[in-house]
N, C-alpha and C. Protein backbone atom coordinates (compact mmCIF):
# COMPACT_ATOMS: atom_id res chain seq x y z
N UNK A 1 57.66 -25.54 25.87
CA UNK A 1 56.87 -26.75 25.95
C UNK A 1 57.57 -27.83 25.11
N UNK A 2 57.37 -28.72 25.77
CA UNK A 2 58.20 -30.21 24.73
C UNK A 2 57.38 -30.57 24.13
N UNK A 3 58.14 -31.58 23.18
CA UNK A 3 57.18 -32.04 22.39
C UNK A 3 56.16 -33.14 22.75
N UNK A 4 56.44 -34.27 23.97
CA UNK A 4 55.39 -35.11 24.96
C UNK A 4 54.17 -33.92 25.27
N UNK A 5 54.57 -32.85 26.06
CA UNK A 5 53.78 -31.86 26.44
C UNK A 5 52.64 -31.24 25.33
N UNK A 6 53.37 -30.70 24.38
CA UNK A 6 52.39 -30.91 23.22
C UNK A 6 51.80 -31.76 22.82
N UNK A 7 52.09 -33.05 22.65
CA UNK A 7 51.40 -34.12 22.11
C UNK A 7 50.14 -34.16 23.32
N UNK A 8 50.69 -34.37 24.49
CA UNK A 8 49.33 -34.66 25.48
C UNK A 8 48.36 -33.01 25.53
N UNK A 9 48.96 -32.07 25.39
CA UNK A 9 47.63 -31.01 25.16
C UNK A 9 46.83 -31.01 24.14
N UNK A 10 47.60 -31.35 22.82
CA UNK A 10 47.04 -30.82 21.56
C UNK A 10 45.41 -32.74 21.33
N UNK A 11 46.53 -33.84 22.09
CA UNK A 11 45.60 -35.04 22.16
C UNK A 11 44.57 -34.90 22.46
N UNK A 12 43.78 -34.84 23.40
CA UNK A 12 42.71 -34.51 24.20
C UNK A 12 41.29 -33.37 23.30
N UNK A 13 42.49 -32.13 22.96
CA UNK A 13 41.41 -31.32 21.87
C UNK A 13 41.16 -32.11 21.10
N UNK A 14 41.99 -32.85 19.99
CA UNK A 14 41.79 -33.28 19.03
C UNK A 14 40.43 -34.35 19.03
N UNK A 15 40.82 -35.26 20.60
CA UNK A 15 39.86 -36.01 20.85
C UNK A 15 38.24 -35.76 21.18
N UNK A 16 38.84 -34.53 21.42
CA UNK A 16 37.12 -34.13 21.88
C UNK A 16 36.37 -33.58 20.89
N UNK A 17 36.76 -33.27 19.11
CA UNK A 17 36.39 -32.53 18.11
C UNK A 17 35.98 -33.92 17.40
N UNK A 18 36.60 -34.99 17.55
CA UNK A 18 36.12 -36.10 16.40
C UNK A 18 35.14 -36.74 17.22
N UNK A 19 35.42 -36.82 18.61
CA UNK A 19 34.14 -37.83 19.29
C UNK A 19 32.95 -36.83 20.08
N UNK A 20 32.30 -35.98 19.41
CA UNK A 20 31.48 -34.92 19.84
C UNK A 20 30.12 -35.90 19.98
N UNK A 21 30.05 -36.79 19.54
CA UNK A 21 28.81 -37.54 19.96
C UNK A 21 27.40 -36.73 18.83
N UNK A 22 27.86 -36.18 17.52
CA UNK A 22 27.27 -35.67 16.93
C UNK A 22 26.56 -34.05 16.93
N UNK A 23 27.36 -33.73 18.00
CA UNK A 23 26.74 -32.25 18.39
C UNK A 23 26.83 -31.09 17.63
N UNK A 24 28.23 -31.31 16.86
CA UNK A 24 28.48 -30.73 15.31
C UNK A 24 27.09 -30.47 14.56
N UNK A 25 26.62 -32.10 14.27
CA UNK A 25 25.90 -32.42 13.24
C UNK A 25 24.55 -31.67 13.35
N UNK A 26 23.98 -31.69 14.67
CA UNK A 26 22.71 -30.84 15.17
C UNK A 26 23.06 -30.02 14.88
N UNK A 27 23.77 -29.62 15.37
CA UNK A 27 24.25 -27.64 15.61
C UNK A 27 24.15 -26.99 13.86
N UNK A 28 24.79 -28.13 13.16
CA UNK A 28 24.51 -27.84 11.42
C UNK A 28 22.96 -28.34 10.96
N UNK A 29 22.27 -29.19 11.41
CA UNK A 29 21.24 -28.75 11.47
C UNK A 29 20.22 -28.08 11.44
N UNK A 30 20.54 -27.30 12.97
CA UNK A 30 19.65 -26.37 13.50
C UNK A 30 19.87 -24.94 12.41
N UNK A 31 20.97 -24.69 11.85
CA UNK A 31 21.46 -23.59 11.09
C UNK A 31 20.75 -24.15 9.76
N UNK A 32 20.76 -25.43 9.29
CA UNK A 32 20.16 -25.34 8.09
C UNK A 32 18.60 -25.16 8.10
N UNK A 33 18.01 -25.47 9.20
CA UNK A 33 16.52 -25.19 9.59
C UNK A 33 16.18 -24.22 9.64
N UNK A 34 17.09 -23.03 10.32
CA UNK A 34 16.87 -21.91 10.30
C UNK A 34 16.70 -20.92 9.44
N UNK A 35 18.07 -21.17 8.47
CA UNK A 35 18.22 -20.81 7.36
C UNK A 35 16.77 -20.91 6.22
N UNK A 36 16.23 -22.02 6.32
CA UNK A 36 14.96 -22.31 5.81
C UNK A 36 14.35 -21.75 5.92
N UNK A 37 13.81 -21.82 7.54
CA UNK A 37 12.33 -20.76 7.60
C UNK A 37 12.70 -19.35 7.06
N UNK A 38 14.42 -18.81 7.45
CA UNK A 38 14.15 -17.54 7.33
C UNK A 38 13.54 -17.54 5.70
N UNK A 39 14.22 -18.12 4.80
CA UNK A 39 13.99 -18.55 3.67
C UNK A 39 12.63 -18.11 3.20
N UNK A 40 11.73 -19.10 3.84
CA UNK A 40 10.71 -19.30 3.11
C UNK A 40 10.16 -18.21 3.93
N UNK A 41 10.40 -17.46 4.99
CA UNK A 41 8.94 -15.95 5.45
C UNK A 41 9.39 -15.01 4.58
N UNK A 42 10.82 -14.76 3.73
CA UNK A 42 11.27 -14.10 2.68
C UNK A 42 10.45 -13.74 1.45
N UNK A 43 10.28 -15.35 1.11
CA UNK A 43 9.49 -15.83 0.07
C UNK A 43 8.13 -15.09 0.32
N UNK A 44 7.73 -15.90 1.46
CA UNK A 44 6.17 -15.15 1.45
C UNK A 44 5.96 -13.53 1.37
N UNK A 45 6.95 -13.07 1.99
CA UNK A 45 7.04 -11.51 2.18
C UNK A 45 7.04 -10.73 0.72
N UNK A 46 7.84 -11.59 -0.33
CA UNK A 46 7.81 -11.24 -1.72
C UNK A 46 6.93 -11.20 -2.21
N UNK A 47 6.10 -12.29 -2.16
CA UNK A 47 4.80 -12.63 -3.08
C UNK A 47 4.09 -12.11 -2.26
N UNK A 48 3.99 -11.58 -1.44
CA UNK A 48 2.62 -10.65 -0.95
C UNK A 48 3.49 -9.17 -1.03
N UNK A 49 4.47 -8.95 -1.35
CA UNK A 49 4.81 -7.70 -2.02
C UNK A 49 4.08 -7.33 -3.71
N UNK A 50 4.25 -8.44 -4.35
CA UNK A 50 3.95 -8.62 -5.63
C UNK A 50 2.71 -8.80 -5.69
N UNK A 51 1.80 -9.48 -4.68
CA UNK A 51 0.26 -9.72 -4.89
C UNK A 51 -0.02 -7.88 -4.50
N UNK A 52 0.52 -7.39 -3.36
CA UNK A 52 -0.07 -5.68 -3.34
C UNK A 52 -0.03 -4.73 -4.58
N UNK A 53 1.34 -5.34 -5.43
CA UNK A 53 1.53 -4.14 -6.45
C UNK A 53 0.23 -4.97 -7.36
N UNK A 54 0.10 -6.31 -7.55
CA UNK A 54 -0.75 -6.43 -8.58
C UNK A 54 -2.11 -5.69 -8.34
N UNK A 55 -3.18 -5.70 -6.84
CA UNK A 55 -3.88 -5.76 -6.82
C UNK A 55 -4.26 -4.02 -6.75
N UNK A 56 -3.04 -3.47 -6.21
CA UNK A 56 -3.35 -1.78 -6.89
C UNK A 56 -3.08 -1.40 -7.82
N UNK A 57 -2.29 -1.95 -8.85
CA UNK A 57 -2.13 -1.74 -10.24
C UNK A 57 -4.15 -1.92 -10.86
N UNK A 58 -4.23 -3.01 -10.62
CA UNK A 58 -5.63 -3.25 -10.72
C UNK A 58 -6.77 -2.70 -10.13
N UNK A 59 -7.04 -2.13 -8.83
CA UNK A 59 -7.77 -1.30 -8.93
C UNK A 59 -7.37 0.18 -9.05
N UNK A 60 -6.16 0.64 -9.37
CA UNK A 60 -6.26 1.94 -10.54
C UNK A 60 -6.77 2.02 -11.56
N UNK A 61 -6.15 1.07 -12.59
CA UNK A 61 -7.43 0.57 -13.79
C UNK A 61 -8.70 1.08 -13.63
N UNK A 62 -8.86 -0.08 -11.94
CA UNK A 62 -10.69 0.06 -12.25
C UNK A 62 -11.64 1.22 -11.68
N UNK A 63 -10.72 2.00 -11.18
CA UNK A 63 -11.10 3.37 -10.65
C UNK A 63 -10.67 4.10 -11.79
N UNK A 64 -9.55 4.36 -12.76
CA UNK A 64 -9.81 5.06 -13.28
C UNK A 64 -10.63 5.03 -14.63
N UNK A 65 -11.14 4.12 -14.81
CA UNK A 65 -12.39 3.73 -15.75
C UNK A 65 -13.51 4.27 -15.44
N UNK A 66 -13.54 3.97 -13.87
CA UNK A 66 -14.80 4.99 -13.40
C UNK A 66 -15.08 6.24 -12.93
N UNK A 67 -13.81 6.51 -12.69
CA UNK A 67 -13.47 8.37 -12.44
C UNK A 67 -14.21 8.68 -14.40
N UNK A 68 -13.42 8.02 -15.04
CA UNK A 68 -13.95 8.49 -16.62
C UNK A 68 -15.71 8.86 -16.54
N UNK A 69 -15.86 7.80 -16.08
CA UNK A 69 -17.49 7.37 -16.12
C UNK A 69 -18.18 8.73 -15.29
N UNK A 70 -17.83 8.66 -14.49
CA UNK A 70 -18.21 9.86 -13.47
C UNK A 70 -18.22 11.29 -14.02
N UNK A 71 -17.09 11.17 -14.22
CA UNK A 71 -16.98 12.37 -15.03
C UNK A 71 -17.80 13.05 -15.72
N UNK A 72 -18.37 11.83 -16.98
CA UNK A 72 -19.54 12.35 -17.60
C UNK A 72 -20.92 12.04 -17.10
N UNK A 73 -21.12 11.93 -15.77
CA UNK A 73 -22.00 11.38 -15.07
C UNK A 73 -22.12 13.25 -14.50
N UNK A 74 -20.74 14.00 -14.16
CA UNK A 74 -21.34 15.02 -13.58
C UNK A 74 -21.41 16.10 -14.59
N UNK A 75 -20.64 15.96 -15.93
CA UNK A 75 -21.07 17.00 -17.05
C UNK A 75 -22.59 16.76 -17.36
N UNK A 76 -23.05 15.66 -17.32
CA UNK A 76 -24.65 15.59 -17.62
C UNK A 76 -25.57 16.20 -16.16
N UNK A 77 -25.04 15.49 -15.64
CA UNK A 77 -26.19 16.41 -14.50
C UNK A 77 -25.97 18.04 -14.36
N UNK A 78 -24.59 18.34 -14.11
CA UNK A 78 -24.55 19.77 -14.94
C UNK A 78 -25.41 20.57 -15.63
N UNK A 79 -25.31 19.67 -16.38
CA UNK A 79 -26.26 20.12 -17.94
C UNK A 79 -27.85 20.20 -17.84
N UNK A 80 -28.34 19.10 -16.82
CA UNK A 80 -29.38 18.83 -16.58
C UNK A 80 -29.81 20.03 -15.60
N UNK A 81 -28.83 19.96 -14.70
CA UNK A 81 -28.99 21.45 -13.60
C UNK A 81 -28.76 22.72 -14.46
N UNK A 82 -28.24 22.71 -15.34
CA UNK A 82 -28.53 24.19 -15.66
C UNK A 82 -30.18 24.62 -16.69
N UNK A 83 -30.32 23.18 -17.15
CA UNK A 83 -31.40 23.13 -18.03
C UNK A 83 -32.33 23.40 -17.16
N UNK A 84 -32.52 22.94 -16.26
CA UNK A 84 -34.11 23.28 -15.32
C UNK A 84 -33.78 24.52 -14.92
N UNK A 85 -32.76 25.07 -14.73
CA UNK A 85 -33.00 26.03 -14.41
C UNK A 85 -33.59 27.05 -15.34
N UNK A 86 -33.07 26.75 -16.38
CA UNK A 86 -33.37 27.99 -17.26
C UNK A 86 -35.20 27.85 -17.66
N UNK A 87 -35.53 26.25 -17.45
CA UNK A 87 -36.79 26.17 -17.79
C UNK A 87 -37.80 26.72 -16.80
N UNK A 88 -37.09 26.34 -15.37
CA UNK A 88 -37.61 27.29 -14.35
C UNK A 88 -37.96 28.95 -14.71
N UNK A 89 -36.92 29.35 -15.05
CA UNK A 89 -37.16 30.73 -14.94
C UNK A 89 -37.75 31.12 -16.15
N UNK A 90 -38.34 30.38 -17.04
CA UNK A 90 -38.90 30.74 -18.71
C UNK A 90 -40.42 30.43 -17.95
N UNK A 91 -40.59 29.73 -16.75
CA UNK A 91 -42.33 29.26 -16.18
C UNK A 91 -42.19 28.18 -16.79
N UNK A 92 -41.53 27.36 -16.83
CA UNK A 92 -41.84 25.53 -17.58
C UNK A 92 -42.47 25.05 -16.23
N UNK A 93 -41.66 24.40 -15.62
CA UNK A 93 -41.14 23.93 -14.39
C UNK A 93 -41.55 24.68 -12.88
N UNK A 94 -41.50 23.51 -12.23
CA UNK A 94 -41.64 24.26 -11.07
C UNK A 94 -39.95 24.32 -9.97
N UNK A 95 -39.98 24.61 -8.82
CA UNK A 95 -38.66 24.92 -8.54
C UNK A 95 -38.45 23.52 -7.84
N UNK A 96 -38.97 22.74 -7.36
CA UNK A 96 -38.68 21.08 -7.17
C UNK A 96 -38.05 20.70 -7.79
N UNK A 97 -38.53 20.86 -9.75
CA UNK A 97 -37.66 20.29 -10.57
C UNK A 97 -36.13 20.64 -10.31
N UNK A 98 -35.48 22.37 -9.82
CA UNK A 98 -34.69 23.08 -10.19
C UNK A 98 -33.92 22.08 -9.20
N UNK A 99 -34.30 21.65 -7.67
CA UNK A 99 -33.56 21.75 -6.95
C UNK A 99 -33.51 19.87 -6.64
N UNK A 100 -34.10 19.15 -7.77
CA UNK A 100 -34.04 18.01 -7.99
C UNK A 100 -32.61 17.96 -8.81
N UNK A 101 -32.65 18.83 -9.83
CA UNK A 101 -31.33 18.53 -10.90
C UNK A 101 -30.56 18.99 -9.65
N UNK A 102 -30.37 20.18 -8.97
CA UNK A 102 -28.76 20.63 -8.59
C UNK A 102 -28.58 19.21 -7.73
N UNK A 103 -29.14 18.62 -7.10
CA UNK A 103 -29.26 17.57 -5.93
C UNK A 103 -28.85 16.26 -6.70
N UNK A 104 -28.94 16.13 -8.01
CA UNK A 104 -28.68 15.02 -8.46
C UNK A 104 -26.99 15.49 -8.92
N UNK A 105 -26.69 16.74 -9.08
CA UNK A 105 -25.22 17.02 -9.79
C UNK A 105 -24.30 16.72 -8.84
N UNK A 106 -25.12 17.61 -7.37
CA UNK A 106 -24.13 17.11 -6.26
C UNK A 106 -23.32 15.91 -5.90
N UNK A 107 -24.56 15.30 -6.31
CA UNK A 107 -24.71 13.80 -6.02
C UNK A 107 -23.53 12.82 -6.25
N UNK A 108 -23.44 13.30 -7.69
CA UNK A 108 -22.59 12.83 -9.16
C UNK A 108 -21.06 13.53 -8.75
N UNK A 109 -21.11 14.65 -8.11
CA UNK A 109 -19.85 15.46 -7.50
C UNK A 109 -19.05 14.73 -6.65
N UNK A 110 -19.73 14.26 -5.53
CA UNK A 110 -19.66 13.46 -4.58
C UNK A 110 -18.88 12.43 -4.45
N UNK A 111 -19.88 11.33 -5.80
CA UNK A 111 -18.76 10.29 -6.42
C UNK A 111 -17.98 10.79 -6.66
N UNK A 112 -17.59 11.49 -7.70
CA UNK A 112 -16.48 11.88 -8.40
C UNK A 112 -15.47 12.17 -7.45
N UNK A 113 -16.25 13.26 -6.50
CA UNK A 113 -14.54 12.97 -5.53
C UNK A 113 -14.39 11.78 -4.50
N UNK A 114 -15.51 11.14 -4.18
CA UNK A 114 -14.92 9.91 -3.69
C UNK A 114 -14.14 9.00 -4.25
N UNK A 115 -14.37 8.85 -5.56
CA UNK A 115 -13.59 8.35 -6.84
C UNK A 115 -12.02 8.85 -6.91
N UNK A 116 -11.78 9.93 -6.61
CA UNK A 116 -10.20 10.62 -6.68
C UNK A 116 -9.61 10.41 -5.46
N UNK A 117 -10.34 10.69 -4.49
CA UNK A 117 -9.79 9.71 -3.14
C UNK A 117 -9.59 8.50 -2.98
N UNK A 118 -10.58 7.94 -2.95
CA UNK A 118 -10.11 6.13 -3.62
C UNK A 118 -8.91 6.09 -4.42
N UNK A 119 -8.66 6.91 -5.67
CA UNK A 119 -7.47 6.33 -6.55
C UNK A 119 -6.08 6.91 -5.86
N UNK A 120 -6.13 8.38 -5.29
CA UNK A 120 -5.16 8.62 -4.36
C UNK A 120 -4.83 8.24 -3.42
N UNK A 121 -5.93 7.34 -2.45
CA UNK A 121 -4.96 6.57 -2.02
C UNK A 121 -4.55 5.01 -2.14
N UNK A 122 -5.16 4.32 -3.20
CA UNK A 122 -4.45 3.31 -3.95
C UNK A 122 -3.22 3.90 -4.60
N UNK A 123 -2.61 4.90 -5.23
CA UNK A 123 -1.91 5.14 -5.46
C UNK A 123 -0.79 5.22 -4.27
N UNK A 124 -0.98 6.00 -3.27
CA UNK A 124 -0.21 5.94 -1.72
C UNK A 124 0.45 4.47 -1.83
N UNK A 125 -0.71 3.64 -1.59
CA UNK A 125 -0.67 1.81 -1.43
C UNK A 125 0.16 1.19 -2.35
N UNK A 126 0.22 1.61 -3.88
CA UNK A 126 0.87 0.94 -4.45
C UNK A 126 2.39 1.80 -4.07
N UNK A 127 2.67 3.15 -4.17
CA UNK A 127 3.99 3.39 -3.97
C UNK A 127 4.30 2.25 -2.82
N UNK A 128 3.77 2.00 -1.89
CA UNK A 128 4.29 1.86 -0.48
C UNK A 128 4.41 0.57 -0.69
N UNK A 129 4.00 -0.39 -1.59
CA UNK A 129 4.43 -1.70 -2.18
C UNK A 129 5.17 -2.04 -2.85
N UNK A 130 5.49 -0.98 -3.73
CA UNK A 130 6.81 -1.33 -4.54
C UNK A 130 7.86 -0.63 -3.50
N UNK A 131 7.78 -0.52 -2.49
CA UNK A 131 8.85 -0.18 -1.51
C UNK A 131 8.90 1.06 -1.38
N UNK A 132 8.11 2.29 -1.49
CA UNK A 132 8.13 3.61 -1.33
C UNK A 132 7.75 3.65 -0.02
N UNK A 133 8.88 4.26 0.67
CA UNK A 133 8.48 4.92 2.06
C UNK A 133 8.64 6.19 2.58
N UNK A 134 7.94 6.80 2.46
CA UNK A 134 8.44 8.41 2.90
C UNK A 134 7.64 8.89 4.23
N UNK A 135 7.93 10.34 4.86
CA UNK A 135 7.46 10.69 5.44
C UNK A 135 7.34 12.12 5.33
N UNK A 136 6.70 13.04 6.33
CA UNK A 136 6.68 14.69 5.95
C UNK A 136 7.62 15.38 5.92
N UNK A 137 8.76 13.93 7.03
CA UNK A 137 9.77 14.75 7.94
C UNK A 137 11.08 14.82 6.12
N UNK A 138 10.53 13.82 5.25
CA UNK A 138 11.34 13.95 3.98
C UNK A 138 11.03 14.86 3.12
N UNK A 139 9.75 15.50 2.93
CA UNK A 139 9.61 16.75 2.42
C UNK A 139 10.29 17.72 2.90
N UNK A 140 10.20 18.98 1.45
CA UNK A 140 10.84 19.87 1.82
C UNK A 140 10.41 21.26 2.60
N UNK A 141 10.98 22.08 3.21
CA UNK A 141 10.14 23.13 4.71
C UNK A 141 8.77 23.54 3.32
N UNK A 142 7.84 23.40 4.38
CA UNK A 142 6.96 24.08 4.04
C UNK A 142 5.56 23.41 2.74
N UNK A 143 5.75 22.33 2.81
CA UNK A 143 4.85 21.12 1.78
C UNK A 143 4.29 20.53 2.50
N UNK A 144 2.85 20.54 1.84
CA UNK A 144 2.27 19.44 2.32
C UNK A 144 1.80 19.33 4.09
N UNK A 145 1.56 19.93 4.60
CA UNK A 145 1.37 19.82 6.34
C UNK A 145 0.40 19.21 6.31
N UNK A 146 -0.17 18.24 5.72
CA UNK A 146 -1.78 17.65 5.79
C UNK A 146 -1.35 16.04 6.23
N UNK A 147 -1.37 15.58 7.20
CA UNK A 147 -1.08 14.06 7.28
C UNK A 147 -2.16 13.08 6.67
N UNK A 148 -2.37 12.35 5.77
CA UNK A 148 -3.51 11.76 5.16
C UNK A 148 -3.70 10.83 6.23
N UNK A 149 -2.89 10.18 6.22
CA UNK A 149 -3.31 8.92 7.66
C UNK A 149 -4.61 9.83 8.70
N UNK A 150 -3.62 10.34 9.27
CA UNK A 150 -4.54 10.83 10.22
C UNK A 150 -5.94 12.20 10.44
N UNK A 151 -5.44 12.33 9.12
CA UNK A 151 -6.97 13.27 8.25
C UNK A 151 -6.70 15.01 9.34
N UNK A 152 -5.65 14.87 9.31
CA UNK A 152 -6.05 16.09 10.46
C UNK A 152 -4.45 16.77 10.09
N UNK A 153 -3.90 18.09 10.34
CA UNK A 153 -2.74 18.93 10.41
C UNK A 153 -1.78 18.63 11.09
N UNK A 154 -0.75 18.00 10.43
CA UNK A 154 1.23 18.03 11.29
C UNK A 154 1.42 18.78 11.88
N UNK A 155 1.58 18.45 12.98
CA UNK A 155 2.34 19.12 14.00
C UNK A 155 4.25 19.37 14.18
């Protein structure tokens, strides 16, 4: 190729890169726009990462304040259920009373394990917010076959 020949090929590109009529400029644009949103759904994705860990950090706290509470909510009825009983069988009492206390211990049982369920699975929630993801298929043979999600046995 000569050098006329070059000059008239390489002319024309050259011409068509400086007089784009601004299409560059959009095109950088559209990339900095983009760049943005991805930006900012990032952002949001963080802070509602950080609002989940706060708000199960916080109700662990407040469950386990009341698992405490419970606790001695079912050593007393306990206590109360074994007391009628024994007053039952000394002739204090009648057996209403007996089967008033066991009914109130249950009761208190009840919470208590609804209380440990609640915090187990806020606990689940918070692993899974600070980015914990596992599955059964990551356990090792023979753990765990209970799927909590779905309350029922792995298949």
């Amino acid at each position: 190729m000569t050098a006329p020949d070059l000059f008239w090929s390489v002319g024309p590109a050259l011409a068509m890169t400086i007089f784009d009529a601004g299409a560059h400029q959009a095109e950088l644009d559209i990339a900095k726009a983009q760049h943005n949103q991805a930006a900012d759904v990032y952002r949001a994705h963080v802070l509602q990462a950080f609002q989940d860990v706060e708000d199960n950090l916080a109700l662990l706290n407040h469950l386990a304040a009341a698992a405490n509470d419970e606790a001695d909510a079912v050593q007393s009825a306990d206590r109360t259920a074994k007391l009628s009983l024994d007053r039952y069988q000394l002739g204090a009492v009648s057996y209403l009373d007996v089967v008033t206390a066991q009914t109130a211990a249950l009761s208190a049982q009840l919470n208590d394990l609804d209380i440990a369920t609640r915090r187990l699975q806020a606990s689940v929630r918070l692993i899974k917010a600070i980015g914990g993801g596992w599955t059964t298929e990551d356990l090792p043979p023979g753990n765990v076959p209970y799927d909590i999600a779905q309350g029922d046995t792995a298949k």
